[in-house]
PDB file of N, CA and C in Angstrom:
ATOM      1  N   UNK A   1     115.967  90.344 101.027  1.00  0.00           N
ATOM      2  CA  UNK A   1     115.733  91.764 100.822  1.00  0.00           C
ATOM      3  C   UNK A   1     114.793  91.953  99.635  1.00  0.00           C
ATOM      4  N   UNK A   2     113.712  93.017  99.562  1.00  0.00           N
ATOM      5  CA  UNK A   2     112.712  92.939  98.753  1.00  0.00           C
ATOM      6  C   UNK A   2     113.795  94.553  98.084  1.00  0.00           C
ATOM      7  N   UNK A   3     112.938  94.002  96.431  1.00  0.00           N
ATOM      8  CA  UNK A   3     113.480  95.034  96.078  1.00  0.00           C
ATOM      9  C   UNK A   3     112.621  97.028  96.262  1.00  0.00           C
ATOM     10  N   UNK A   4     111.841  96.411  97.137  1.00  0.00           N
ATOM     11  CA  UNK A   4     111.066  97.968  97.671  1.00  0.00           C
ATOM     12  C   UNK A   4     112.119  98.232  99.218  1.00  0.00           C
ATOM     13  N   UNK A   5     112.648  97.428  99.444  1.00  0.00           N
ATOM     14  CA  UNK A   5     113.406  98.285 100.685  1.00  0.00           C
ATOM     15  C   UNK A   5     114.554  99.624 100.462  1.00  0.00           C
ATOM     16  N   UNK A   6     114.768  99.203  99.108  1.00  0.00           N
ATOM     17  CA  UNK A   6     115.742 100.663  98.774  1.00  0.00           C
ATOM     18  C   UNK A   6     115.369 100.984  97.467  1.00  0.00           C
ATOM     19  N   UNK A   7     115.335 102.134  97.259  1.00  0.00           N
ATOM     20  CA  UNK A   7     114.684 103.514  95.966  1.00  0.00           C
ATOM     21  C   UNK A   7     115.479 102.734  95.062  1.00  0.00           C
ATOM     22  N   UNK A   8     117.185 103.042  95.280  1.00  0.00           N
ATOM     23  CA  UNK A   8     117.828 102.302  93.966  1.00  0.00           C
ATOM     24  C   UNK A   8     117.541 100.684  93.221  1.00  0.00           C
ATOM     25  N   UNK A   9     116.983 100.165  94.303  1.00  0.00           N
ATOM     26  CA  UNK A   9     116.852  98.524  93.534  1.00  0.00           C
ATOM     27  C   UNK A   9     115.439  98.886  93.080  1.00  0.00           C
ATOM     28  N   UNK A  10     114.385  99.662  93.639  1.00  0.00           N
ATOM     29  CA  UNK A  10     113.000  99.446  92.732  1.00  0.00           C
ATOM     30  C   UNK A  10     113.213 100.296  91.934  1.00  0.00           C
ATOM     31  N   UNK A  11     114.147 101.319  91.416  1.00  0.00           N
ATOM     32  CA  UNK A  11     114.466 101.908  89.757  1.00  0.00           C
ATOM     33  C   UNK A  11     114.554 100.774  89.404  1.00  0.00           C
ATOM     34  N   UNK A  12     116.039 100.411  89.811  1.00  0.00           N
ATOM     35  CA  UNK A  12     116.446  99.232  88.887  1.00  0.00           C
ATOM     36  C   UNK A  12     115.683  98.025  88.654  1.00  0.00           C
ATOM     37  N   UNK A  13     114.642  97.458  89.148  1.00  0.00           N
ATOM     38  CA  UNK A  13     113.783  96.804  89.085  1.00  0.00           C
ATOM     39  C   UNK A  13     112.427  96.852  87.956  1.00  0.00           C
ATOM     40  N   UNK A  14     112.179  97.960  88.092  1.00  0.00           N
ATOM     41  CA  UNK A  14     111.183  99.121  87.353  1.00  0.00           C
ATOM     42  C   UNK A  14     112.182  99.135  85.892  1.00  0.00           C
ATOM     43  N   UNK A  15     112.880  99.457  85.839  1.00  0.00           N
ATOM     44  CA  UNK A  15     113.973  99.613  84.872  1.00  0.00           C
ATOM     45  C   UNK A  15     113.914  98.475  83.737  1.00  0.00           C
ATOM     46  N   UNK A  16     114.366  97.355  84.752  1.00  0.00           N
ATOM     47  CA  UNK A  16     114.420  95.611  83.881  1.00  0.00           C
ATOM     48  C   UNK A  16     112.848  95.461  83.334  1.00  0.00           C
ATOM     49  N   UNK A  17     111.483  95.723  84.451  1.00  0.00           N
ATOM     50  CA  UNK A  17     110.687  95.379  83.899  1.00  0.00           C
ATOM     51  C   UNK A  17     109.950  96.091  82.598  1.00  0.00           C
ATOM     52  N   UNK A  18     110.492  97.176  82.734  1.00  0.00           N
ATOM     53  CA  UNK A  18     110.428  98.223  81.662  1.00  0.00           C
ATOM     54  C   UNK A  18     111.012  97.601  80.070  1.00  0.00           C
ATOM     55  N   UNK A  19     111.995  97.162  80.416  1.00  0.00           N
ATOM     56  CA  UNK A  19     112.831  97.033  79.451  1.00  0.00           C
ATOM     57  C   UNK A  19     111.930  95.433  78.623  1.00  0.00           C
ATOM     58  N   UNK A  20     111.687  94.659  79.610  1.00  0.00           N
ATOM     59  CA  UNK A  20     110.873  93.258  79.201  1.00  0.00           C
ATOM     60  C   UNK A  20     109.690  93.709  78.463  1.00  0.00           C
ATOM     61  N   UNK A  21     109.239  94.877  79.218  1.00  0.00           N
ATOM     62  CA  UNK A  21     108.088  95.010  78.236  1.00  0.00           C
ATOM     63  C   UNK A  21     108.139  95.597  77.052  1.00  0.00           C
ATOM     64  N   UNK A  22     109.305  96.468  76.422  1.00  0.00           N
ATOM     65  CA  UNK A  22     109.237  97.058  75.355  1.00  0.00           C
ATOM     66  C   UNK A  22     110.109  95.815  74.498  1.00  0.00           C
ATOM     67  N   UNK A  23     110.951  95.148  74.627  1.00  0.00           N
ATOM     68  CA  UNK A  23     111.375  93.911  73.911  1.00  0.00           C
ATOM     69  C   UNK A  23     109.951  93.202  73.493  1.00  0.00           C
ATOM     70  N   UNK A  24     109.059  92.615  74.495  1.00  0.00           N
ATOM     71  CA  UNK A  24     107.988  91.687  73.960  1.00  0.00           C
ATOM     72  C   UNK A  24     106.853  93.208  73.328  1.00  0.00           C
ATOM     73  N   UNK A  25     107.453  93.928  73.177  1.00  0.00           N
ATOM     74  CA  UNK A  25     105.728  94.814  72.234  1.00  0.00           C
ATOM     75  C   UNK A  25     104.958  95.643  73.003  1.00  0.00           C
ATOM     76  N   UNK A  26     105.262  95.826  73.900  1.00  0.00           N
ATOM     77  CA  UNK A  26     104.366  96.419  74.915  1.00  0.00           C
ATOM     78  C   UNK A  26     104.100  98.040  74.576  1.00  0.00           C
ATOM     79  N   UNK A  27     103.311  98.633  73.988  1.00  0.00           N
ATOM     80  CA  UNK A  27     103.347 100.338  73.323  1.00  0.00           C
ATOM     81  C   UNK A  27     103.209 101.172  74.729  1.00  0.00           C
ATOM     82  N   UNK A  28     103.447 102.339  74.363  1.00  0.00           N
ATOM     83  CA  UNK A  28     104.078 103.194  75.721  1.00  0.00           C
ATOM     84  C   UNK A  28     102.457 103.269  76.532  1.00  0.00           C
ATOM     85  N   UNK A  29     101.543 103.303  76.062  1.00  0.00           N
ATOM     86  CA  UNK A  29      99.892 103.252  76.000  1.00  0.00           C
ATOM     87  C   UNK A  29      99.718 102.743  76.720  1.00  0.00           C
ATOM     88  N   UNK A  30      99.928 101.461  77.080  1.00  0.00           N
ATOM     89  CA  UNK A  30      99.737 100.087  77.595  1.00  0.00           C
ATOM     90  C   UNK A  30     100.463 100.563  78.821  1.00  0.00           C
ATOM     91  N   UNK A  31     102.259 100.629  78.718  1.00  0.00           N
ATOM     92  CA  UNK A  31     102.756 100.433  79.992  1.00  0.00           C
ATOM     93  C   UNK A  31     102.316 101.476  80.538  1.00  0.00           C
ATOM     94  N   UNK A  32     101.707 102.771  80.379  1.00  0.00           N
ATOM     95  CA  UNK A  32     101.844 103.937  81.252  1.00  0.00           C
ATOM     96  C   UNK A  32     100.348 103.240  82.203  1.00  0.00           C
ATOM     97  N   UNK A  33      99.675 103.043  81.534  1.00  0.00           N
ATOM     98  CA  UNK A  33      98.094 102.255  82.374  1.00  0.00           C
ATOM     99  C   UNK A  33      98.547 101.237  83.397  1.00  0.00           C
ATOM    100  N   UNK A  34      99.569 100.587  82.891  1.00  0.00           N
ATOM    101  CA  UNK A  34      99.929  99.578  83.601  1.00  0.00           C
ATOM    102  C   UNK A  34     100.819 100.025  85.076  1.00  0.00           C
ATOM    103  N   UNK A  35     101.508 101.408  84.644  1.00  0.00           N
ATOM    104  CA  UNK A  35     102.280 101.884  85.435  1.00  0.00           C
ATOM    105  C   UNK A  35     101.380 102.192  86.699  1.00  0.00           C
ATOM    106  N   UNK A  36     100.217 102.860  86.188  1.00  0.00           N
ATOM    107  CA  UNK A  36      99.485 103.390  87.142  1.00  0.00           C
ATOM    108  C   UNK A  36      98.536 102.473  87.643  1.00  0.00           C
ATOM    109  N   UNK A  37      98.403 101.322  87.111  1.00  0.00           N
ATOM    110  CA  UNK A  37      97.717 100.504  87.904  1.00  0.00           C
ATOM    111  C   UNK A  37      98.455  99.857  89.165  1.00  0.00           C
ATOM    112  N   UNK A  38      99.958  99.507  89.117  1.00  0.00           N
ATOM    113  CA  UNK A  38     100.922  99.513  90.058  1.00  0.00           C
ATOM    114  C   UNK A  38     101.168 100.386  91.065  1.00  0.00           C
ATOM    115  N   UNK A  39     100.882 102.130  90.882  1.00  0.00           N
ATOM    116  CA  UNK A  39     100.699 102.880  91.826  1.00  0.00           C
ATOM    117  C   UNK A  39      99.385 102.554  93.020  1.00  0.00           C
ATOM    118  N   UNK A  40      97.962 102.535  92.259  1.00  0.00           N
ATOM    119  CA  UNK A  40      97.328 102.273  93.138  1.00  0.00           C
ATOM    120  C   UNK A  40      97.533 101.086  93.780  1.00  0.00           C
ATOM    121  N   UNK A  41      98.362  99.707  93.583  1.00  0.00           N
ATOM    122  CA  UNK A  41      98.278  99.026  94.191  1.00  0.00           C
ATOM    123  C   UNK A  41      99.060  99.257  95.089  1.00  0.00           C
ATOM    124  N   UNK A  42     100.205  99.755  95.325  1.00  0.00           N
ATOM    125  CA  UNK A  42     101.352 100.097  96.213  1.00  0.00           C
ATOM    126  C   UNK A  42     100.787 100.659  97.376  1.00  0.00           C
ATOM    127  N   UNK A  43     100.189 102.362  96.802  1.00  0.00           N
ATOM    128  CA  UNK A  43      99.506 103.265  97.468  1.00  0.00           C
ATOM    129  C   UNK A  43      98.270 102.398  98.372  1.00  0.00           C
ATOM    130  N   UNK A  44      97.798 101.470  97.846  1.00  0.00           N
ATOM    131  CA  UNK A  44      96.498 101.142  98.665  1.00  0.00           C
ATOM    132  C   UNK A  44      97.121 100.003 100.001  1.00  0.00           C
ATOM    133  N   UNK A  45      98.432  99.063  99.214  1.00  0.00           N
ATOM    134  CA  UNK A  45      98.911  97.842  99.976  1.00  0.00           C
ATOM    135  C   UNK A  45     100.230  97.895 100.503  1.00  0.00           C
ATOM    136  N   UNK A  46     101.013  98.062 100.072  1.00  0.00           N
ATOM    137  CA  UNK A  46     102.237  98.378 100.763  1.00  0.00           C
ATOM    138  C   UNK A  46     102.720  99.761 101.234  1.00  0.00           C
ATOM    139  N   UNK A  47     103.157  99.216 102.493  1.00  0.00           N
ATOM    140  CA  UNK A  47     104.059 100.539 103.433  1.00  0.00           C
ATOM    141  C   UNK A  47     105.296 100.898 103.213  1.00  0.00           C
ATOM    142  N   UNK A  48     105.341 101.862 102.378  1.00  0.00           N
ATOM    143  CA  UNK A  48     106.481 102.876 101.834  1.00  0.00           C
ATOM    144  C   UNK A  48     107.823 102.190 103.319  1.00  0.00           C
ATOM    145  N   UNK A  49     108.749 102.359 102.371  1.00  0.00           N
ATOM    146  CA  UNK A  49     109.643 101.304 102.962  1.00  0.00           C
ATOM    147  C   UNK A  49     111.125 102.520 103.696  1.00  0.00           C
ATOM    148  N   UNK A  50     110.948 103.907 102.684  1.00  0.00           N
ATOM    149  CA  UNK A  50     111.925 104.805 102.889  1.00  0.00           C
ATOM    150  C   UNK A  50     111.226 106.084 102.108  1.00  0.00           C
ATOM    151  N   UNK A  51     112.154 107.173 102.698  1.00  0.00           N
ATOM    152  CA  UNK A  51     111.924 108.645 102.182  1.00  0.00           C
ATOM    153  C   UNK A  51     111.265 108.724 101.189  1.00  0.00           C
ATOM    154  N   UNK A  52     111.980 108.262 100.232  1.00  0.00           N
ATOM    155  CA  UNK A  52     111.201 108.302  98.342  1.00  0.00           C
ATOM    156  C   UNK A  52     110.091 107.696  98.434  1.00  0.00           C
ATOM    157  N   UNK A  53     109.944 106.533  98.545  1.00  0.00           N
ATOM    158  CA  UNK A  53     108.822 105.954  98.804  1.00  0.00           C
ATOM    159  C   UNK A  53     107.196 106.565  99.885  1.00  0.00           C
ATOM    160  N   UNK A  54     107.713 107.475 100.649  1.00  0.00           N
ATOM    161  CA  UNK A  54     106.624 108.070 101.729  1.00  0.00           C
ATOM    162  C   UNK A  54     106.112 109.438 100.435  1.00  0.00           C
ATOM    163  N   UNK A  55     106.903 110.060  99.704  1.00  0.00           N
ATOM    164  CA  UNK A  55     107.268 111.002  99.139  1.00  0.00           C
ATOM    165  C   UNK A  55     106.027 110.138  97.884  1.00  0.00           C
ATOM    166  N   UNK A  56     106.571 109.469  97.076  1.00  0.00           N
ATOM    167  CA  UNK A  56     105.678 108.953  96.286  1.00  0.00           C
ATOM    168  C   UNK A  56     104.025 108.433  96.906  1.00  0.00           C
ATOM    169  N   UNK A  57     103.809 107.675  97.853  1.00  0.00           N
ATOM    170  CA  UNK A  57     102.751 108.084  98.551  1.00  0.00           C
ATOM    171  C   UNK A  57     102.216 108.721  98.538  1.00  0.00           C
ATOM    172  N   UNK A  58     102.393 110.080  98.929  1.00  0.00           N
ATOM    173  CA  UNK A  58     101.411 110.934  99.694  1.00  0.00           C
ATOM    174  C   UNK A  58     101.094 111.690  98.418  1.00  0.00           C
ATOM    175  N   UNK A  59     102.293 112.068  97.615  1.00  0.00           N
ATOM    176  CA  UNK A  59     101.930 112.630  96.074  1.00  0.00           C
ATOM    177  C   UNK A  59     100.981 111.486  95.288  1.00  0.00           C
ATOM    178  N   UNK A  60     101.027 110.371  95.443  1.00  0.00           N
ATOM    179  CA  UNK A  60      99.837 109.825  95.086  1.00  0.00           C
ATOM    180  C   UNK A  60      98.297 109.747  95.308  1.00  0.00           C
ATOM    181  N   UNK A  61      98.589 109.523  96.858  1.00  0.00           N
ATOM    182  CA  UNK A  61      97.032 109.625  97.359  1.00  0.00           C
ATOM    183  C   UNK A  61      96.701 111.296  97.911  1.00  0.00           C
ATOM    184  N   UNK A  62      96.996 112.492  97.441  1.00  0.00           N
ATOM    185  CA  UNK A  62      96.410 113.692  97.011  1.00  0.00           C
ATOM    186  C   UNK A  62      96.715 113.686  95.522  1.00  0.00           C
ATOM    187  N   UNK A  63      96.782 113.372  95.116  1.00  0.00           N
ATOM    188  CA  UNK A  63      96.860 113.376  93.078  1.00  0.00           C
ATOM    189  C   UNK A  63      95.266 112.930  92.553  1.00  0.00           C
ATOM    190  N   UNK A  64      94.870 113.565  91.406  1.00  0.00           N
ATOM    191  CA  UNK A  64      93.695 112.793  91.339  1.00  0.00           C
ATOM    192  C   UNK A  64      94.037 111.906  90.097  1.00  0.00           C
ATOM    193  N   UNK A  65      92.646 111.155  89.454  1.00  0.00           N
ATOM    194  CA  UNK A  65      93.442 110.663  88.051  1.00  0.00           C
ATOM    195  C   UNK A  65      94.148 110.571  87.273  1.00  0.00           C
ATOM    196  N   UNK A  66      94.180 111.702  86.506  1.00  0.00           N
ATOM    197  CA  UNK A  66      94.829 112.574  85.716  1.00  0.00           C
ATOM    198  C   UNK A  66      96.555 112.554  86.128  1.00  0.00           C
ATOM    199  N   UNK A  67      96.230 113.156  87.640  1.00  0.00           N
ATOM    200  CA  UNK A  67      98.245 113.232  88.268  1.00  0.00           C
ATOM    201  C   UNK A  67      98.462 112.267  88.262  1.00  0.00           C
ATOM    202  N   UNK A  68      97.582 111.370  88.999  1.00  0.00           N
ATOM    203  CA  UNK A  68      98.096 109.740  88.876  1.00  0.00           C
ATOM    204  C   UNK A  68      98.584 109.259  87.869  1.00  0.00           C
ATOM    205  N   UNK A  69      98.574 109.678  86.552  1.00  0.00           N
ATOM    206  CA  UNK A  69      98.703 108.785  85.334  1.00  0.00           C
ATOM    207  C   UNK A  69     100.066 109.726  85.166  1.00  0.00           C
ATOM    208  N   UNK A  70      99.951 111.242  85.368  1.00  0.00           N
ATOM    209  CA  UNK A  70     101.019 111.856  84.983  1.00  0.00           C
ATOM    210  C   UNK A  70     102.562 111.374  86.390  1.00  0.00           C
ATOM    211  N   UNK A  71     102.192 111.145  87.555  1.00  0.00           N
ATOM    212  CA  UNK A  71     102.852 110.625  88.269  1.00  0.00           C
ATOM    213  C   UNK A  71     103.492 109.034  87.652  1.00  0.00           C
ATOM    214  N   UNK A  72     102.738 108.446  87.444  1.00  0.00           N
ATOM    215  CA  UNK A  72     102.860 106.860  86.731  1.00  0.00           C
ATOM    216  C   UNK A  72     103.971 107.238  85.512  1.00  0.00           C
ATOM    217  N   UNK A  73     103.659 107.977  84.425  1.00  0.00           N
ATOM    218  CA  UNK A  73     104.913 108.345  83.192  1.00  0.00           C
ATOM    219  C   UNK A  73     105.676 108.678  83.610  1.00  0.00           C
ATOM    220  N   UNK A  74     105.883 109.486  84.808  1.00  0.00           N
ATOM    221  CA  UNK A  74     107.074 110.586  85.469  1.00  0.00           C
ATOM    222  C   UNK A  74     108.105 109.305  85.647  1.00  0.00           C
ATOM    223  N   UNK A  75     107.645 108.274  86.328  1.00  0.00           N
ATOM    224  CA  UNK A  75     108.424 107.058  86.767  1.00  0.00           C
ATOM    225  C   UNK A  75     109.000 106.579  85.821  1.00  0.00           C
ATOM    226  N   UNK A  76     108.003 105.967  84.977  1.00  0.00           N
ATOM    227  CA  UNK A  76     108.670 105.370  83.302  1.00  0.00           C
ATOM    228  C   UNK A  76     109.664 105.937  83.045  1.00  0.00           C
ATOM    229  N   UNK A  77     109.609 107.909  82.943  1.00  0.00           N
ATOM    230  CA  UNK A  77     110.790 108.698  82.242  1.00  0.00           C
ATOM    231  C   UNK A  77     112.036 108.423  83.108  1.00  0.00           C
ATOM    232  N   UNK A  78     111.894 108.520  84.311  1.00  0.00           N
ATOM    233  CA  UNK A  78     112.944 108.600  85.269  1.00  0.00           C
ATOM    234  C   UNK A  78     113.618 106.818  85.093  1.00  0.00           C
ATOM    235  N   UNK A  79     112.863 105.899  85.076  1.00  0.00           N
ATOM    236  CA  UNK A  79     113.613 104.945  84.339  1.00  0.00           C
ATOM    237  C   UNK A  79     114.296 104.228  83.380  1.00  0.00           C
ATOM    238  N   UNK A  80     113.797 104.956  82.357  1.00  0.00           N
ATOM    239  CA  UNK A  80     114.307 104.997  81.282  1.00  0.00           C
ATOM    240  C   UNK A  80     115.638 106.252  80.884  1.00  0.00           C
ATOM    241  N   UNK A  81     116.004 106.941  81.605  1.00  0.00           N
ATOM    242  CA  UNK A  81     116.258 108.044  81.546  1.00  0.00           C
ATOM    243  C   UNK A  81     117.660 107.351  82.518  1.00  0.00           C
ATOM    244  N   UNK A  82     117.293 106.841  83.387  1.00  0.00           N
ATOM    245  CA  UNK A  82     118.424 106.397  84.342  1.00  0.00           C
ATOM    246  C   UNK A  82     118.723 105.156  83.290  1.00  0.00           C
ATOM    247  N   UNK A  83     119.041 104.603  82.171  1.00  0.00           N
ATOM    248  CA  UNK A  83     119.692 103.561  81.559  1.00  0.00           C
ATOM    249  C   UNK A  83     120.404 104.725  81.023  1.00  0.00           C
ATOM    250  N   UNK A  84     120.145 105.958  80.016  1.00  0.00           N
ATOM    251  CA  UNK A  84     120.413 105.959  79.256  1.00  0.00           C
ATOM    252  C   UNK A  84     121.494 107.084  79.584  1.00  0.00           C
ATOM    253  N   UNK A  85     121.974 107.128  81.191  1.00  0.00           N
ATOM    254  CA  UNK A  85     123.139 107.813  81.709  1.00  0.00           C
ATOM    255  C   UNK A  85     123.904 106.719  81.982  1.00  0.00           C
TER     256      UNK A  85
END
C-alpha cells in the first residue's frame, strides 16, 4: 500500500517528513518551495488516488503561482496543525 492511497497516511507521511526537516534545519522558506515543488510533481505525475486528492488536483492545476505556493503552506499548516491536536 502506497502511502497516497489514503488522505490519512499522506498527512501522516507529510507530517514525519515535515518533522525531519525542521529537526535537520530546514527554515519554513525552504520547505514551503519545497512543498510546492512536490505539488507540481504530483499534479503533473500521479493520479489522485481518492476524493481529497482529485480535490487537491484540480485546485492545483487552476491555481496560478502565487495559489500554488499558498496551496503548498495550506498543507504544511494542516500538518503541522494535525500533530499539535
Amino acid at each position: 500500500m502506497s502511502v497516497l492511497d489514503n488522505f490519512e497516511s499522506w498527512k501522516d507521511f507529510l507530517g514525519n517528513r515535515l518533522q525531519q526537516a525542521e529537526e535537520n534545519g530546514m527554515n519554513e522558506g525552504v520547505m514551503s518551495t519545497v512543498a510546492a515543488e512536490i505539488g507540481d510533481y504530483l499534479a503533473a505525475n500521479v493520479e489522485p488516488k481518492n476524493g481529497e486528492q482529485r480535490l487537491l488536483a484540480d485546485l492545483w492545476h487552476s491555481a496560478d503561482e502565487n495559489e500554488k505556493q499558498v496551496l503548498a503552506n495550506t498543507m504544511i499548516n494542516l500538518v503541522k496543525n494535525r500533530k499539535a491536536h
